[in-house]
Protein backbone atom coordinates (compact mmCIF):
# COMPACT_ATOMS: atom_id res chain seq x y z
CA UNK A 1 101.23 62.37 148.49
CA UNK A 2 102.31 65.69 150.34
CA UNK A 3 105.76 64.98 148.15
CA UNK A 4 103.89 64.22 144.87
CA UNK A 5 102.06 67.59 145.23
CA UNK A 6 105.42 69.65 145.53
CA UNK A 7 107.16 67.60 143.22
CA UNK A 8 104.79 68.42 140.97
CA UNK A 9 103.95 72.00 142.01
CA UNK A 10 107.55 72.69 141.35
CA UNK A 11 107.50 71.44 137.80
CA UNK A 12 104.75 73.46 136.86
CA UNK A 13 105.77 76.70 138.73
CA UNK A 14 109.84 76.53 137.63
CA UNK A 15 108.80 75.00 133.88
CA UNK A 16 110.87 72.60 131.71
CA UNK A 17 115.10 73.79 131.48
CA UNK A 18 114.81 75.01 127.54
CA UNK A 19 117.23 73.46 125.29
CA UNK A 20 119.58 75.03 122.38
CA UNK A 21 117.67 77.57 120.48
CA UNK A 22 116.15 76.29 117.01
CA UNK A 23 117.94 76.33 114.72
CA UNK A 24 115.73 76.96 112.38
CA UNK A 25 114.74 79.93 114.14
CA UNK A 26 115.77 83.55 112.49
CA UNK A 27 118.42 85.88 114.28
CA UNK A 28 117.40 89.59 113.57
CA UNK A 29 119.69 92.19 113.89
CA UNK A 30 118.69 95.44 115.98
CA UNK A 31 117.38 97.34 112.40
CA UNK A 32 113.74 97.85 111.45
CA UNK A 33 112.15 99.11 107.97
CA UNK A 34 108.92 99.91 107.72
CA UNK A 35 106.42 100.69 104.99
CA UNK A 36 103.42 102.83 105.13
CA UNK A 37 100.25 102.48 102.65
CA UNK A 38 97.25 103.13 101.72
CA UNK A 39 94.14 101.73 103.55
CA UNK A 40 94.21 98.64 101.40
CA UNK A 41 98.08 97.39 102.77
CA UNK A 42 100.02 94.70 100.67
CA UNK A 43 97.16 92.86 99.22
CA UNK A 44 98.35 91.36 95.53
CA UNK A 45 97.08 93.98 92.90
CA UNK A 46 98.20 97.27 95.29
CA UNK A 47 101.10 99.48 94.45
CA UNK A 48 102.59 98.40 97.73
CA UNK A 49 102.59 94.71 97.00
CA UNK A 50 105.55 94.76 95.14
CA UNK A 51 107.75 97.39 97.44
CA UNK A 52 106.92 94.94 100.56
CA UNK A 53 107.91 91.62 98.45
CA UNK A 54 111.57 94.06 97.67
CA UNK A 55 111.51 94.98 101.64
CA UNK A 56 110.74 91.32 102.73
CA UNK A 57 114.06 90.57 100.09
CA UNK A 58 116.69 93.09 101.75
CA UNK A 59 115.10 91.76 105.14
CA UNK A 60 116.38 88.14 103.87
CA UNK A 61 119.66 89.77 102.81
CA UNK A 62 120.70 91.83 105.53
CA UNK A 63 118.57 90.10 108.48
CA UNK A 64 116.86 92.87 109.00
CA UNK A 65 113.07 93.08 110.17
CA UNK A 66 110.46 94.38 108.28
CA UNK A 67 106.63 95.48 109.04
CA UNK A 68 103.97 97.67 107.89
CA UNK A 69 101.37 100.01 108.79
CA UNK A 70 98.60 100.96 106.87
CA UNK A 71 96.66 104.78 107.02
CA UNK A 72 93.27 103.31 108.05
CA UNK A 73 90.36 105.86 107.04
CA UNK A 74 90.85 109.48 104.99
CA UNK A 75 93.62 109.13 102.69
CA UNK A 76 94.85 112.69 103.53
CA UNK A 77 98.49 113.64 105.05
CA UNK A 78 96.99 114.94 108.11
CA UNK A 79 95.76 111.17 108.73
CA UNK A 80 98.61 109.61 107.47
CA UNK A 81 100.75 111.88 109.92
CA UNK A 82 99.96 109.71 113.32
CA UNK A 83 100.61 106.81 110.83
CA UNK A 84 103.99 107.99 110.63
CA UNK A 85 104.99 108.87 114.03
CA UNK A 86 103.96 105.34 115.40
CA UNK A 87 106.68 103.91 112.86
CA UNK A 88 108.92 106.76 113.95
CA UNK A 89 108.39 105.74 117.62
CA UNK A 90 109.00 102.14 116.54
CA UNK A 91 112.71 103.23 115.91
CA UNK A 92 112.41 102.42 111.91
CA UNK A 93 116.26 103.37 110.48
CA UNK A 94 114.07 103.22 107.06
CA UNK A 95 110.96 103.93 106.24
CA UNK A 96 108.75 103.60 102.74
CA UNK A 97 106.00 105.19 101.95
CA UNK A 98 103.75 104.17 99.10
CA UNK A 99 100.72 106.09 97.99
CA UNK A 100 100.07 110.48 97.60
CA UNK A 101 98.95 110.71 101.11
CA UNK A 102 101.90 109.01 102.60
CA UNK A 103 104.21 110.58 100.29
CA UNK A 104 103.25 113.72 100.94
CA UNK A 105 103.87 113.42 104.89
CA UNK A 106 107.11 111.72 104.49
CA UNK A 107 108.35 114.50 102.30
CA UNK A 108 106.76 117.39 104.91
CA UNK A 109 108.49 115.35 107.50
CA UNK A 110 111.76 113.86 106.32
CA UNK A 111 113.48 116.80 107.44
CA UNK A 112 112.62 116.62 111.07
CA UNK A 113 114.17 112.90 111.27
CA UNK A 114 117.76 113.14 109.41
CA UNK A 115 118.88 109.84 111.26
CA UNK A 116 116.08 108.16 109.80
CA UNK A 117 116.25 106.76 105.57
CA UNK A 118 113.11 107.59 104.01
CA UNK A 119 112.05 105.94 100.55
CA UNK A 120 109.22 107.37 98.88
CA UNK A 121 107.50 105.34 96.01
CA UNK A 122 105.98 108.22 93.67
CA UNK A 123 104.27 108.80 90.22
CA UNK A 124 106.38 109.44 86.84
CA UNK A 125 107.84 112.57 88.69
CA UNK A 126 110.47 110.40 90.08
CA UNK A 127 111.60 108.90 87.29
CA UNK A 128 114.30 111.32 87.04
CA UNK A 129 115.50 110.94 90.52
CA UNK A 130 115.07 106.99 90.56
CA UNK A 131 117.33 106.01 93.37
CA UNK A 132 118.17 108.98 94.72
CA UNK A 133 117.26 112.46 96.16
CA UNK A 134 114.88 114.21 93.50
CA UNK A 135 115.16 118.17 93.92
CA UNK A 136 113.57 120.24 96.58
CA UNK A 137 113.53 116.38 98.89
CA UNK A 138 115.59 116.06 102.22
CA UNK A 139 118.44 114.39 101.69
CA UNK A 140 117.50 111.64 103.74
CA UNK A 141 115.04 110.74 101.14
CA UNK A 142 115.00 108.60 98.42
CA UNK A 143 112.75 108.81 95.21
CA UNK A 144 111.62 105.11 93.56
CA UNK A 145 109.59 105.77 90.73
CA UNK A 146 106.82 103.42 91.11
CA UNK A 147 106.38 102.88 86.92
CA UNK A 148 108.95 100.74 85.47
CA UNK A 149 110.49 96.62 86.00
CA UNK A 150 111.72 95.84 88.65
CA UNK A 151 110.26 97.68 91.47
CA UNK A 152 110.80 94.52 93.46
CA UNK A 153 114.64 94.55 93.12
CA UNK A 154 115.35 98.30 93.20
CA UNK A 155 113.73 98.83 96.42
CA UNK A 156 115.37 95.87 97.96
CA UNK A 157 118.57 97.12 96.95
CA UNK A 158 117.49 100.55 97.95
CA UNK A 159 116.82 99.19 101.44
CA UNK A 160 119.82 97.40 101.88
CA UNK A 161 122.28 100.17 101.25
CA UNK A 162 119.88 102.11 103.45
CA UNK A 163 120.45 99.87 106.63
CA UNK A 164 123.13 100.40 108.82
CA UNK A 165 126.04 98.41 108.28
CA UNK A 166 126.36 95.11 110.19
CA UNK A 167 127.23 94.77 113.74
């Protein structure tokens, strides 16, 4: 019995030998973009449903992960600011930001982060600069203009020129 017991304590304590990994199972590479929004998130219906389904593309594309944060409470820059810095601190290489508020602090910011891509989804304003840097923006930033087909596809392709090359 005395055998049994250890026999069986061991089991439990040391745990099965794992196998080969699944393979259905996804291999990320070490890259991150994130997208900040508006209280509401990615719900169907919100301006940043469409810029996550593009994100969740290039993350299919360039195996790249992809998450979200949204600015819970006042829709304000000051707010949105700790938003921000908890994506910065999650080591994003790109960031989005959809919605005034978080538009607002990624263009105050942008400047202070120069390693970092920033994408900024924005009113008619942008449709000049669709793509790339609009005037008076960082150069780390990039303007989508959120009117317009295709928001899907031009922020995935936005994203996956943004992402550092593969390893």
């Amino acid at each position: 019995m005395v055998a049994l017991a250890a026999v069986v304590g061991a089991v439990l304590l040391l745990g099965e030998e794992s196998g080969p990994p699944d393979p259905r199972a996804r291999e990320y590479r070490d890259v991150n973009s994130c997208l900040l929004t508006g209280e509401r998130g990615i719900i169907a219906g919100t301006p940043a449903a469409p810029v996550w389904a593009g994100m969740q593309k290039a993350s299919l594309e360039t195996r790249t992960r992809a998450s979200y944060v949204p600015v819970m409470g006042e829709q304000s820059a000051k707010n949105a600011l700790p938003h921000l810095n908890s994506l910065l601190q999650r080591q994003c290489d790109v960031v989005v930001a959809v919605g005034d508020s978080q538009v607002e602090v990624v263009r105050a910011e942008a400047a202070n982060h120069r390693a970092i891509r920033f994408v900024v989804v924005a009113g008619s304003e942008a449709a000049e600069a669709d793509g790339k840097a609009a005037r008076g923006t960082s150069e780390n930033v990039t303007v989508v203009a959120e009117a317009g087909d295709g928001l899907e596809d031009r922020i995935a392709g936005i994203v996956q020129k943004a992402v550092p090359e593969s390893e």
